[in-house]
C-alpha atoms as a PDB file:
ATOM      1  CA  UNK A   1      18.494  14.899 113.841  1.00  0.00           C
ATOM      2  CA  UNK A   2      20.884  14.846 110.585  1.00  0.00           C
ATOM      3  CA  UNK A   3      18.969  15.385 107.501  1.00  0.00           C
ATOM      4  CA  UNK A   4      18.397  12.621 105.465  1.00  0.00           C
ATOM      5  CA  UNK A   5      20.656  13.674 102.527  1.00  0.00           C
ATOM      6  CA  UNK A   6      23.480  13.745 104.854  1.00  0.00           C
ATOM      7  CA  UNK A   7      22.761  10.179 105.482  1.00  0.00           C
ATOM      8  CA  UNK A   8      22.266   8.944 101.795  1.00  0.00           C
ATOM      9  CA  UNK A   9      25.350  10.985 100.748  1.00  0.00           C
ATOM     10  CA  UNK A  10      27.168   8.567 103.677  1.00  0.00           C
ATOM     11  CA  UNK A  11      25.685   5.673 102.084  1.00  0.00           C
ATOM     12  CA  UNK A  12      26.035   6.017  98.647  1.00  0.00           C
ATOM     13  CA  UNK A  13      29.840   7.263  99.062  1.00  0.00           C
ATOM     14  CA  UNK A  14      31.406   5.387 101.564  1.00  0.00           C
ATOM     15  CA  UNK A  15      35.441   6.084 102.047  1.00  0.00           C
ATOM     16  CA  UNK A  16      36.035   2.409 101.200  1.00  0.00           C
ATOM     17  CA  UNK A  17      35.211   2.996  98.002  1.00  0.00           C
ATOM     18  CA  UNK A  18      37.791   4.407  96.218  1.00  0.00           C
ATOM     19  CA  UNK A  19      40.446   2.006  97.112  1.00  0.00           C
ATOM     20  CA  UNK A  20      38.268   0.476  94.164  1.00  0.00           C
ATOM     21  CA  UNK A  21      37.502   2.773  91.958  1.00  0.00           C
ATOM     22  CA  UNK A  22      39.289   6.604  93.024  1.00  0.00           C
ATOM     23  CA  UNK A  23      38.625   8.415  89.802  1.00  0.00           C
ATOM     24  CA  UNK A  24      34.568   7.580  89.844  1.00  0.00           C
ATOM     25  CA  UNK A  25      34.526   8.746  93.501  1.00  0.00           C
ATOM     26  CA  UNK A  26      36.534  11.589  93.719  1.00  0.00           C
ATOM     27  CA  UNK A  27      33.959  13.309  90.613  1.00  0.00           C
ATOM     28  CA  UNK A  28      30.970  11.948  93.089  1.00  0.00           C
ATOM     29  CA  UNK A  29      32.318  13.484  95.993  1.00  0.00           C
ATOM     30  CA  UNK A  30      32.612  16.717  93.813  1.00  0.00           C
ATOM     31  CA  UNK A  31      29.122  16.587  92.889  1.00  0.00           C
ATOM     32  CA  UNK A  32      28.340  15.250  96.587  1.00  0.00           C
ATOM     33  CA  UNK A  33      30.252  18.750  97.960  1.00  0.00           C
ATOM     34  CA  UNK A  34      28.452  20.924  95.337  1.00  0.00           C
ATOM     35  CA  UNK A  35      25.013  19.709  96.925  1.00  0.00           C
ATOM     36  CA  UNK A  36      25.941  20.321 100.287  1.00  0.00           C
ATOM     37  CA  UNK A  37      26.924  23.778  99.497  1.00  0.00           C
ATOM     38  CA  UNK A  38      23.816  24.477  97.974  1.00  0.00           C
ATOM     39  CA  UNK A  39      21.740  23.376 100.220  1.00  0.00           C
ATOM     40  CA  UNK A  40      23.384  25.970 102.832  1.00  0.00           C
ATOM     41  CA  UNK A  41      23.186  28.580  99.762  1.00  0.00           C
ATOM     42  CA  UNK A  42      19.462  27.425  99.869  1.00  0.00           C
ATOM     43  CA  UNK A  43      18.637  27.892 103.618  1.00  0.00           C
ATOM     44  CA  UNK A  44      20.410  31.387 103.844  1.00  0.00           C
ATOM     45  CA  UNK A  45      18.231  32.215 100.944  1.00  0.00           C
ATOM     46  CA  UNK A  46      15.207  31.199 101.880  1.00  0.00           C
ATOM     47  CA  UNK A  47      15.667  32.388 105.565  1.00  0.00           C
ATOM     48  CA  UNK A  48      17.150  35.712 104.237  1.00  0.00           C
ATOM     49  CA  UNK A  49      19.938  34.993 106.940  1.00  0.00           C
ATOM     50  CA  UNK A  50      20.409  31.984 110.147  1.00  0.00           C
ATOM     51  CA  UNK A  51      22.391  33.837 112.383  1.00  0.00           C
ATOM     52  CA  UNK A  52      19.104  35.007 115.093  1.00  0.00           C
ATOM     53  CA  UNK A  53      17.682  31.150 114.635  1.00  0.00           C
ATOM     54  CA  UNK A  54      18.706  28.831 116.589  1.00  0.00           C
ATOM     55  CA  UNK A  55      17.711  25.417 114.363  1.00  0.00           C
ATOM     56  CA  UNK A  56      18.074  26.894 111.150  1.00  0.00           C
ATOM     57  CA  UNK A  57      21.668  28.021 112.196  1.00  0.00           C
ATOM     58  CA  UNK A  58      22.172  24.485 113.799  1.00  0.00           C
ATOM     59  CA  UNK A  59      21.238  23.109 110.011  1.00  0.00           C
ATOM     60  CA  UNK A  60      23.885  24.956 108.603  1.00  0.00           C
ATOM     61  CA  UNK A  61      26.323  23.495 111.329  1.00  0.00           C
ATOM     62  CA  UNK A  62      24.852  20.505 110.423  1.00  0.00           C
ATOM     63  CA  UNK A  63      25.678  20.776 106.641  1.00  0.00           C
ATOM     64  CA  UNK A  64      28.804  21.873 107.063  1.00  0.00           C
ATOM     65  CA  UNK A  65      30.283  19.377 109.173  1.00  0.00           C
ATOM     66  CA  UNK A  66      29.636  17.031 106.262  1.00  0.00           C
ATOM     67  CA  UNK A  67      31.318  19.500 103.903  1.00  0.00           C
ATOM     68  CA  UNK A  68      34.178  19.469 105.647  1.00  0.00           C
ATOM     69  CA  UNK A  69      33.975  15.547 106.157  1.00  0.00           C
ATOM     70  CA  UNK A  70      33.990  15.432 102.499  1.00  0.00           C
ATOM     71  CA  UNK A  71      36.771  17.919 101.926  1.00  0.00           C
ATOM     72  CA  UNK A  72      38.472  15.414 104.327  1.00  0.00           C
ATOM     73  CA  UNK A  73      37.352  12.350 101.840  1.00  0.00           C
ATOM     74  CA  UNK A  74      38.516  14.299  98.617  1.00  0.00           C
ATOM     75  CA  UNK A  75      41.747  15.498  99.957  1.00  0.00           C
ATOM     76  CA  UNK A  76      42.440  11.551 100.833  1.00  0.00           C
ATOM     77  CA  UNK A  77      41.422  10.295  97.982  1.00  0.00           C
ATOM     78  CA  UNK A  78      42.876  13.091  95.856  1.00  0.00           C
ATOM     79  CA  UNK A  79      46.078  12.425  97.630  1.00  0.00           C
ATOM     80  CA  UNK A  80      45.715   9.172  95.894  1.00  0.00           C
ATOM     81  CA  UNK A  81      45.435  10.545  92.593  1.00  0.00           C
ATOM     82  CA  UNK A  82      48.432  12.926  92.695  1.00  0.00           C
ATOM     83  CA  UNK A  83      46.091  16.086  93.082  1.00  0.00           C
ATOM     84  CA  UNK A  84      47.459  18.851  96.090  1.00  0.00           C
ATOM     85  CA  UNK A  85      45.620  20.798  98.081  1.00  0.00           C
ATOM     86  CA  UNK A  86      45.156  23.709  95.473  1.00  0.00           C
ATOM     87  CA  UNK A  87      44.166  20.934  93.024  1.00  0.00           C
ATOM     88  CA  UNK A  88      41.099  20.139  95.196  1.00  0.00           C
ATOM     89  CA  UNK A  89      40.318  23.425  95.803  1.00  0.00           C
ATOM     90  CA  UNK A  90      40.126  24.321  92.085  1.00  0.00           C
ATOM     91  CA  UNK A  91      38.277  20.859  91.661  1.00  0.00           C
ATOM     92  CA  UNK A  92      35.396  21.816  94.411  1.00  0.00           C
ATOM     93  CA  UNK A  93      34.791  25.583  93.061  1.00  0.00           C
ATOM     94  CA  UNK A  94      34.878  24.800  89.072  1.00  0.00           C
ATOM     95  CA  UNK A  95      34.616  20.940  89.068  1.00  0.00           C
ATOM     96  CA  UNK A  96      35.388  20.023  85.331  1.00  0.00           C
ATOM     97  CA  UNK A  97      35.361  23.431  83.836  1.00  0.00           C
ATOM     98  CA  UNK A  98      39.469  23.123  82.799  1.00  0.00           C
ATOM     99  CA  UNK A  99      41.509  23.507  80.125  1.00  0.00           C
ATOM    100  CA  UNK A 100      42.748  20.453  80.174  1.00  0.00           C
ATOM    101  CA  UNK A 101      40.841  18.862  77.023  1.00  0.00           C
ATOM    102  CA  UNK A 102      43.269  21.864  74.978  1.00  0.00           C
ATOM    103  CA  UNK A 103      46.356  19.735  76.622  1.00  0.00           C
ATOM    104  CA  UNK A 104      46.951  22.261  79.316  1.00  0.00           C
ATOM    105  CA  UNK A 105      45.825  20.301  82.471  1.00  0.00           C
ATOM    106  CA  UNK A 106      47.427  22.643  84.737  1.00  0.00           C
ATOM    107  CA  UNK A 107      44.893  25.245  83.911  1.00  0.00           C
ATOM    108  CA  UNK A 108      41.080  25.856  85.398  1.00  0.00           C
ATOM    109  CA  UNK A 109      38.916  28.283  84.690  1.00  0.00           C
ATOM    110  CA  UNK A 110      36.077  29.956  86.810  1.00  0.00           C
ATOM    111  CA  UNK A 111      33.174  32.595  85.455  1.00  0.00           C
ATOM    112  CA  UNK A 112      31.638  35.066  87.775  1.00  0.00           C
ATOM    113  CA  UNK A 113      29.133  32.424  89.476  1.00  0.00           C
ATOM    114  CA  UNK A 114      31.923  30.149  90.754  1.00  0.00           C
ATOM    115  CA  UNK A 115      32.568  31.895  94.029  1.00  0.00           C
ATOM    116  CA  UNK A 116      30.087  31.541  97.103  1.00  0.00           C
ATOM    117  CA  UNK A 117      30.811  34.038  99.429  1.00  0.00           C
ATOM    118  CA  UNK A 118      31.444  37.300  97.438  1.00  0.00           C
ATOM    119  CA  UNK A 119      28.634  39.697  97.493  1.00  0.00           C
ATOM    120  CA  UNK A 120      29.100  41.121  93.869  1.00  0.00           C
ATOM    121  CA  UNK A 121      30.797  39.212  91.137  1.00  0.00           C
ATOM    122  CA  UNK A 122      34.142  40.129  90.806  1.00  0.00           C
ATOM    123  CA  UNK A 123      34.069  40.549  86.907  1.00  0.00           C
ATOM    124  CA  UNK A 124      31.371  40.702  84.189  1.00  0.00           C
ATOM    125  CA  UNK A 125      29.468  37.661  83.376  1.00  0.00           C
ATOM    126  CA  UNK A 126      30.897  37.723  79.596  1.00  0.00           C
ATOM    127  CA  UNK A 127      34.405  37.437  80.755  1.00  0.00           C
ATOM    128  CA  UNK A 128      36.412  34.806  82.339  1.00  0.00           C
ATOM    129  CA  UNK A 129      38.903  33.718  84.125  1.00  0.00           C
ATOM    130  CA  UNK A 130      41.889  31.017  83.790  1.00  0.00           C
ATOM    131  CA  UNK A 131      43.705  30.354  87.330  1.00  0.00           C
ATOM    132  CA  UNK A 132      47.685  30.632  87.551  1.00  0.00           C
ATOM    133  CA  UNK A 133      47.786  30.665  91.430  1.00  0.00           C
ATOM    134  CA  UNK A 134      45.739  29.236  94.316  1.00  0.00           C
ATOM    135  CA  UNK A 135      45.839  29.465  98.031  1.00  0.00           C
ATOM    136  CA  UNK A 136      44.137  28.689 101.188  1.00  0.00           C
ATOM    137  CA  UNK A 137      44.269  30.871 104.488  1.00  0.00           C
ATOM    138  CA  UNK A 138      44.954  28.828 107.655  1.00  0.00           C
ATOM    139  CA  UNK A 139      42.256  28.807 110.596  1.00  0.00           C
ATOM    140  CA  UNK A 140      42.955  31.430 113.057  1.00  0.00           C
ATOM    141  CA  UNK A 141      42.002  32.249 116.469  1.00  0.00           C
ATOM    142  CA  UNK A 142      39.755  35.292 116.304  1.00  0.00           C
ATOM    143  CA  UNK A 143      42.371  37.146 118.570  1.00  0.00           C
ATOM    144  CA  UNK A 144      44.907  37.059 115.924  1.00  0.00           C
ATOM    145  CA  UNK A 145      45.203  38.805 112.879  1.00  0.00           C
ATOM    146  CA  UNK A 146      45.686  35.525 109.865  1.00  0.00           C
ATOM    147  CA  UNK A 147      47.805  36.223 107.509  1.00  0.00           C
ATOM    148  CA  UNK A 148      49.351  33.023 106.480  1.00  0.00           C
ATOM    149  CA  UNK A 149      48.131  31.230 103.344  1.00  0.00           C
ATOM    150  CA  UNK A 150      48.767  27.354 101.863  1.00  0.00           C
ATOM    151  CA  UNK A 151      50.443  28.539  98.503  1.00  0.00           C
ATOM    152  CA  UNK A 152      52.189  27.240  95.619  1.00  0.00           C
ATOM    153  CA  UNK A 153      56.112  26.967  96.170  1.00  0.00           C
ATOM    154  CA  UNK A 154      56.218  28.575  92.813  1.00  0.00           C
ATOM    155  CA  UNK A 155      54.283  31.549  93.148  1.00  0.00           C
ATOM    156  CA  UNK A 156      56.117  34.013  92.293  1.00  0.00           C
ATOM    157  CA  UNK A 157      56.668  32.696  88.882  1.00  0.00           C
ATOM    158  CA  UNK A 158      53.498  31.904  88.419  1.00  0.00           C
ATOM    159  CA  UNK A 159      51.841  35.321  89.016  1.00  0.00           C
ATOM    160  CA  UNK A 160      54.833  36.684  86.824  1.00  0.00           C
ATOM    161  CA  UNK A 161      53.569  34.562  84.066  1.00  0.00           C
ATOM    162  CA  UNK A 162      50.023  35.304  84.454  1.00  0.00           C
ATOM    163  CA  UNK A 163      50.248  38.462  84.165  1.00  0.00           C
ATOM    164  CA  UNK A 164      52.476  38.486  81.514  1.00  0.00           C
ATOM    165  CA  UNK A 165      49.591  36.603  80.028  1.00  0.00           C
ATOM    166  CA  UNK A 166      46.781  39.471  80.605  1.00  0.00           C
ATOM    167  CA  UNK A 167      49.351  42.079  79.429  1.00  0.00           C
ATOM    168  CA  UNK A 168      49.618  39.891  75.969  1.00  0.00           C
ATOM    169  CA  UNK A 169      45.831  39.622  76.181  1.00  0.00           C
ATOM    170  CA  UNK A 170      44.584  43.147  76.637  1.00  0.00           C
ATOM    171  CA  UNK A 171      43.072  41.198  79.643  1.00  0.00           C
ATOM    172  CA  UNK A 172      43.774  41.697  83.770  1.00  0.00           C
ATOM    173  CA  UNK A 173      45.676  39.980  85.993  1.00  0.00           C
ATOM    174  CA  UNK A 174      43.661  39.891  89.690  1.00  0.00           C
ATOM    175  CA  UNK A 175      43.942  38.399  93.202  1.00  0.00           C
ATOM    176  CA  UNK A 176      39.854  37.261  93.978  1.00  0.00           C
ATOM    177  CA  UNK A 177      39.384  36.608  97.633  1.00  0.00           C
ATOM    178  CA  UNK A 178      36.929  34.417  98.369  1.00  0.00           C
ATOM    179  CA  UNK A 179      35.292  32.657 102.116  1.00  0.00           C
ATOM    180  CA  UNK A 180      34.782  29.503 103.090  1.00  0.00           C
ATOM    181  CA  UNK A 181      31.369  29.096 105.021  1.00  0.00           C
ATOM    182  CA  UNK A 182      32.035  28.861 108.855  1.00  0.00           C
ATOM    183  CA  UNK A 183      35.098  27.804 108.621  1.00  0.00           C
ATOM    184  CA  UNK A 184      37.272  30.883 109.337  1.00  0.00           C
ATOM    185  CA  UNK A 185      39.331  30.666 106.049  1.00  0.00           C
ATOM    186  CA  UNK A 186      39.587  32.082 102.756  1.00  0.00           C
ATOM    187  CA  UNK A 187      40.656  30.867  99.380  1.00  0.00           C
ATOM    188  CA  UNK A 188      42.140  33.490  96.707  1.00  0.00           C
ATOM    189  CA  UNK A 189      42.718  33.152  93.215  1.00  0.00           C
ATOM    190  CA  UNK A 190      45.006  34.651  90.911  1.00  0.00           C
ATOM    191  CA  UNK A 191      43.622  34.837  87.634  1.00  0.00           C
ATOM    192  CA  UNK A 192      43.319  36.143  84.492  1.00  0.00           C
ATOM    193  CA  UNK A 193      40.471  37.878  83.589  1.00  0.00           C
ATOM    194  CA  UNK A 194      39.666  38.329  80.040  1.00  0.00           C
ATOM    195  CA  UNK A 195      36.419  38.344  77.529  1.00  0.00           C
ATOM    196  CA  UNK A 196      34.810  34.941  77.099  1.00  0.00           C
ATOM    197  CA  UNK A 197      35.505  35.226  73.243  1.00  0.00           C
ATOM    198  CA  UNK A 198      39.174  35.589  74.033  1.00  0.00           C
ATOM    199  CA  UNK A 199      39.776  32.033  75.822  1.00  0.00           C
ATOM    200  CA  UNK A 200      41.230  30.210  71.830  1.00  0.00           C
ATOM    201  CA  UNK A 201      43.608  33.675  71.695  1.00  0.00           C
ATOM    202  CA  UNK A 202      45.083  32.476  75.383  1.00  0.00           C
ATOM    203  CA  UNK A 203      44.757  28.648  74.465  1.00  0.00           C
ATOM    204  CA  UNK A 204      46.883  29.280  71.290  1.00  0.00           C
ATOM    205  CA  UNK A 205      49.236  32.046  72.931  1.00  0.00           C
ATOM    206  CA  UNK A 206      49.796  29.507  76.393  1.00  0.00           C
ATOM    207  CA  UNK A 207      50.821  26.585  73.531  1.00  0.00           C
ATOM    208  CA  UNK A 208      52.994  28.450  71.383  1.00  0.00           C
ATOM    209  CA  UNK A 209      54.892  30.037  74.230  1.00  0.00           C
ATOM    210  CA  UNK A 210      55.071  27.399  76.801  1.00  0.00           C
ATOM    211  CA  UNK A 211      58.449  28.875  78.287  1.00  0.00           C
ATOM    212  CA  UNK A 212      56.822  32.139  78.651  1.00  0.00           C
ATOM    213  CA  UNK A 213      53.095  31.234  79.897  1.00  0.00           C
ATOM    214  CA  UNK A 214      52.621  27.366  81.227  1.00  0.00           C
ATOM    215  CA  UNK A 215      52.918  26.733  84.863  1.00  0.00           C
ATOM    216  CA  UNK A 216      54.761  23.397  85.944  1.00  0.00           C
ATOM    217  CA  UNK A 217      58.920  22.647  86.518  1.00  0.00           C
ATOM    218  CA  UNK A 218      59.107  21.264  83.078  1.00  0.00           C
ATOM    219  CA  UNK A 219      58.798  24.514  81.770  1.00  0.00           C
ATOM    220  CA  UNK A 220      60.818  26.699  83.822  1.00  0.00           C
ATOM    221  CA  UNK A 221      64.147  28.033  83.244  1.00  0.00           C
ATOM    222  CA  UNK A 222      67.411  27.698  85.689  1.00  0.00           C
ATOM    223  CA  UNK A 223      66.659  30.927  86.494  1.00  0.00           C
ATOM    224  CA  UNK A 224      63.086  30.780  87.567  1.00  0.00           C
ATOM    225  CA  UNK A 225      63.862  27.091  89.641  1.00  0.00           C
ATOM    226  CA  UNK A 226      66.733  30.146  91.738  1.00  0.00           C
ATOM    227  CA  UNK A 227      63.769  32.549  91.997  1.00  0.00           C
ATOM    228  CA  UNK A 228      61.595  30.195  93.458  1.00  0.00           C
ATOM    229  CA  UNK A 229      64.604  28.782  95.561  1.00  0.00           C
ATOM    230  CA  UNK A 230      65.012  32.266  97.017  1.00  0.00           C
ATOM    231  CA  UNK A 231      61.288  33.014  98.009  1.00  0.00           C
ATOM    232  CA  UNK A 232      60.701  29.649  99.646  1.00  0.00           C
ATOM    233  CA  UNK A 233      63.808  30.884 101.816  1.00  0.00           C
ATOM    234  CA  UNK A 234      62.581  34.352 102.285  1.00  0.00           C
ATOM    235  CA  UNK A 235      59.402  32.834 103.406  1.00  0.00           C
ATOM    236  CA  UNK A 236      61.008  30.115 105.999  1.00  0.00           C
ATOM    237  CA  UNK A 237      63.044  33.130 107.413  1.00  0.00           C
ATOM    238  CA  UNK A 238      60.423  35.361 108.047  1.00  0.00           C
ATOM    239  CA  UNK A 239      58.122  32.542 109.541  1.00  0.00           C
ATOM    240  CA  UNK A 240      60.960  31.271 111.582  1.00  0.00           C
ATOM    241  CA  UNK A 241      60.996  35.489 113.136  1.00  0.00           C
ATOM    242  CA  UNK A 242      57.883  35.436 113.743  1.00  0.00           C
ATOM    243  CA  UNK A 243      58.084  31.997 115.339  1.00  0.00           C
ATOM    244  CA  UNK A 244      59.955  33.196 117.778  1.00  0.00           C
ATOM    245  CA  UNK A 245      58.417  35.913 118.149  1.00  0.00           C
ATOM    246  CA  UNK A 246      55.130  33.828 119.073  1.00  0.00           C
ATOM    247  CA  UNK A 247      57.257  32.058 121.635  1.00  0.00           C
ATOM    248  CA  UNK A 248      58.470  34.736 123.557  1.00  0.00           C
ATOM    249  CA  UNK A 249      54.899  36.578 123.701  1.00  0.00           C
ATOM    250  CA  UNK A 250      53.742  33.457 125.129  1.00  0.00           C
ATOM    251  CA  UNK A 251      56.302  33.371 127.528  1.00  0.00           C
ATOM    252  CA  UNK A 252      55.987  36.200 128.963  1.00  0.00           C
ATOM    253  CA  UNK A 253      51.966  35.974 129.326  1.00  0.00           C
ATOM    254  CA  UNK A 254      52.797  33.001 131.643  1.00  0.00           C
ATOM    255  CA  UNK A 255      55.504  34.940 133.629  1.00  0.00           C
ATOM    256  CA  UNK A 256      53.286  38.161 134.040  1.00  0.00           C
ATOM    257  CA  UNK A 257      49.900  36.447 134.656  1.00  0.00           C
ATOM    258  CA  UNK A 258      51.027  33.240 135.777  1.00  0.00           C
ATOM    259  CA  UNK A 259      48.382  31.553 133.690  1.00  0.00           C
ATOM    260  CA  UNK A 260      47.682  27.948 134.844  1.00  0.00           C
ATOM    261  CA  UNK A 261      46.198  26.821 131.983  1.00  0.00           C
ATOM    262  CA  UNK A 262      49.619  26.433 130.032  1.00  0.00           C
ATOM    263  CA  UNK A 263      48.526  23.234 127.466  1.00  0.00           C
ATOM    264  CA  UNK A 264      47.282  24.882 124.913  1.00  0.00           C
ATOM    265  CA  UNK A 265      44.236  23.191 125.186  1.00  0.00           C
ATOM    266  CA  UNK A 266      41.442  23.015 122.585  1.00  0.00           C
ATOM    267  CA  UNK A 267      39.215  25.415 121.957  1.00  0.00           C
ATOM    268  CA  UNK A 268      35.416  23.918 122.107  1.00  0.00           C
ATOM    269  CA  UNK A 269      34.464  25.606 118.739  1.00  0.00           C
ATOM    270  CA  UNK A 270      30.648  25.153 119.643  1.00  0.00           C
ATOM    271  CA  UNK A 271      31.021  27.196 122.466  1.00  0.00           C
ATOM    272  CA  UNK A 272      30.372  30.658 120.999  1.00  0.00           C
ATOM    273  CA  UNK A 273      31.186  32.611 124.705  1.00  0.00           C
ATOM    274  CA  UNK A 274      34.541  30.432 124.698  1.00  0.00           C
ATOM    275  CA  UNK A 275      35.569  30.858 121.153  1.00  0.00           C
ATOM    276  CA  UNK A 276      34.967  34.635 120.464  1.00  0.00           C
ATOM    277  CA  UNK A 277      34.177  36.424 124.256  1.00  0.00           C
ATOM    278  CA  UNK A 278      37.002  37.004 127.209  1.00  0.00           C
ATOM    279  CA  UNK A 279      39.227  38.417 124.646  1.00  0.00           C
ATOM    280  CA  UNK A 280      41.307  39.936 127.184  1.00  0.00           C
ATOM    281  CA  UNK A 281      41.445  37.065 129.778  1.00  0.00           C
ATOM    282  CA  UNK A 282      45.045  36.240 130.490  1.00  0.00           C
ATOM    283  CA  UNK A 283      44.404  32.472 130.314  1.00  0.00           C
ATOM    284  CA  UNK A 284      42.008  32.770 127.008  1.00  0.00           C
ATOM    285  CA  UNK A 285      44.938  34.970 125.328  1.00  0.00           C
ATOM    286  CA  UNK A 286      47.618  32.676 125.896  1.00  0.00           C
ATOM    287  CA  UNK A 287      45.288  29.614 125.113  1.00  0.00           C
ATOM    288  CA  UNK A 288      45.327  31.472 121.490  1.00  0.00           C
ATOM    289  CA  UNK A 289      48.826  32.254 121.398  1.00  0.00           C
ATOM    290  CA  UNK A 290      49.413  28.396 121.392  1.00  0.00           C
ATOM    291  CA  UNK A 291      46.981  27.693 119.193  1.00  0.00           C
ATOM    292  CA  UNK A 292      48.566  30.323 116.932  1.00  0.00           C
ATOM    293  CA  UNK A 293      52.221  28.993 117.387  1.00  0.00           C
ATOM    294  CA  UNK A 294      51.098  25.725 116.525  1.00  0.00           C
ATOM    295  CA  UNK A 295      50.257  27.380 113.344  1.00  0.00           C
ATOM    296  CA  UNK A 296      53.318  28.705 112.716  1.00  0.00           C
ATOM    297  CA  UNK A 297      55.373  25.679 113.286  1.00  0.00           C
ATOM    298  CA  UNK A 298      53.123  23.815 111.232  1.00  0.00           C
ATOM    299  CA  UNK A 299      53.628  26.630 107.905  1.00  0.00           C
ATOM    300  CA  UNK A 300      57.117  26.118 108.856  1.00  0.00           C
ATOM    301  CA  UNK A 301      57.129  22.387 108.355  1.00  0.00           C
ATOM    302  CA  UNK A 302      54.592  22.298 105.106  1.00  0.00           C
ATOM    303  CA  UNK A 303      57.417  25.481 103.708  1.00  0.00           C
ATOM    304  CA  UNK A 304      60.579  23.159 104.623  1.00  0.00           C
ATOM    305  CA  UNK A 305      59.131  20.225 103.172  1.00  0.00           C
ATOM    306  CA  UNK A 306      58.123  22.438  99.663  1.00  0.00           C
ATOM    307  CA  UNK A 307      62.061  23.946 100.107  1.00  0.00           C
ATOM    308  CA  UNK A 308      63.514  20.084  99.770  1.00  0.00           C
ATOM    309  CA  UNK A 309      61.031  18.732  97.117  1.00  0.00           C
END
């Protein structure tokens, strides 16, 4: 049975709200997401791990299908509000900790208890950390290796800013890697790190030297607009290579094995023996390699679209 909260949560925050109100139930869904997570926090705690019980680890399930429901909810209703993907990300893991109150909206910051899955903080819990770049790994078949990432078209000059930034600062410019609960992915965070007592220093710097240090196309040069021209096309080159390179492989697992299952079907993802056993069945393998050029042609299409914006 679904535990009560999940059904309250449903209640109070239905998706027809926000046609009504978007603002008031995007920051509920925020708080509604934090709760969720927490209560899976909570049960690992407690039960000092789920994985060898069967109900406690079907509670977790449980829990996070209605995270990612509300992912679902915030990402629609975000959508709504102009906010992208990496928006809603930064939302969910520092809600209204930004520095946008200074006039620098673009900005979020995070201290060292606003990741979930890392098992040691990844800085000192006097210092923190303002966000230039975000990204989000896609899912992956266990067989392959995931290596692609949702990322800003503009990365490059962000992360060239940033650390500009932490040089400036005395501070550090870092990548922090951190998991999603059962779903496979990862979100990173490019950041930098500095003393708590140092956050007016990058305020003031960031607002004196917008052309050197804010993030947003209103702020870039002609020459950073070519740079990030160029990597979006060194990106949709190498992911059209590999593309094809997907393609082929697949090819010739149906030609060698003569695989009858060639639909790319599915994957049950509650099947544990069908999701991550028969590695090295012929039919299994190529069901993955479809799943995994679907990938790729969908990176391709999300990087063309960025390329023409």
């Amino acid at each position: 049975m679904m535990p009560l909260i999940l059904f309250s949560m449903r209640e109070r925050y239905s998706t027809n709200q926000y046609e009504r109100d978007p603002n008031e139930t995007y920051a509920n869904l925020l708080g509604n997401y934090q709760d969720v997570v927490c209560e899976i926090k909570g049960l690992k705690l407690r039960h000092g791990g789920v994985e060898n019980d069967p109900e406690l680890l079907n509670a977790v399930r449980t829990f996070d299908e209605e995270r990612h429901r509300i992912h679902l909810e915030l990402k629609r209703i975000g959508a709504s509000l102009g906010k992208s993907e990496n928006d809603i990300i930064a939302d969910i893991r520092l809600l209204e900790k930004s520095l946008e109150e200074y006039g620098l909206p673009e900005f979020v910051l995070m201290d060292s208890e606003s990741f979930y899955n890392l098992q040691e903080p990844p800085f000192a819990d006097d210092k923190l950390a303002i966000v230039y770049e975000t990204g989000t790994q896609y899912w992956s078949d266990p067989i392959f290796t995931n290596d692609l990432w949702t990322e800003s078209k503009d990365k490059p000059v962000r992360r060239k800013r940033g650390e500009a930034l932490a040089k400036k600062l005395g501070g550090e410019f870092i990548t922090i890697v951190d998991g999603n609960t059962f779903h496979d992915t990862d979100a990173y965070y490019a950041s930098v790190v500095m003393p708590k007592e140092r956050l007016m220093d990058a305020v003031n710097m960031i607002r004196k030297y917008p052309d050197k240090y804010r993030i947003g196309d209103e702020f870039y040069s002609d020459k950073d607009r070519e740079e990030i021209k160029k990597y979006l096309q060194n990106e949709i080159t190498n992911i059209q290579r590999r593309l094809e390179a997907t393609k082929e492989n697949n090819e010739h697992i149906k030609k060698t094995y003569g695989v009858e299952n060639q639909d790319g079907g599915e994957i049950d993802d509650n099947n544990e023996s069908e999701r991550y056993n028969d590695d090295n069945d012929p039919d299994r393998y190529l069901r993955s390699g479809l799943e995994h050029q679907k990938m790729l042609e969908m990176h391709l299409e999300d990087l063309q679209k960025l390329a023409t914006e």
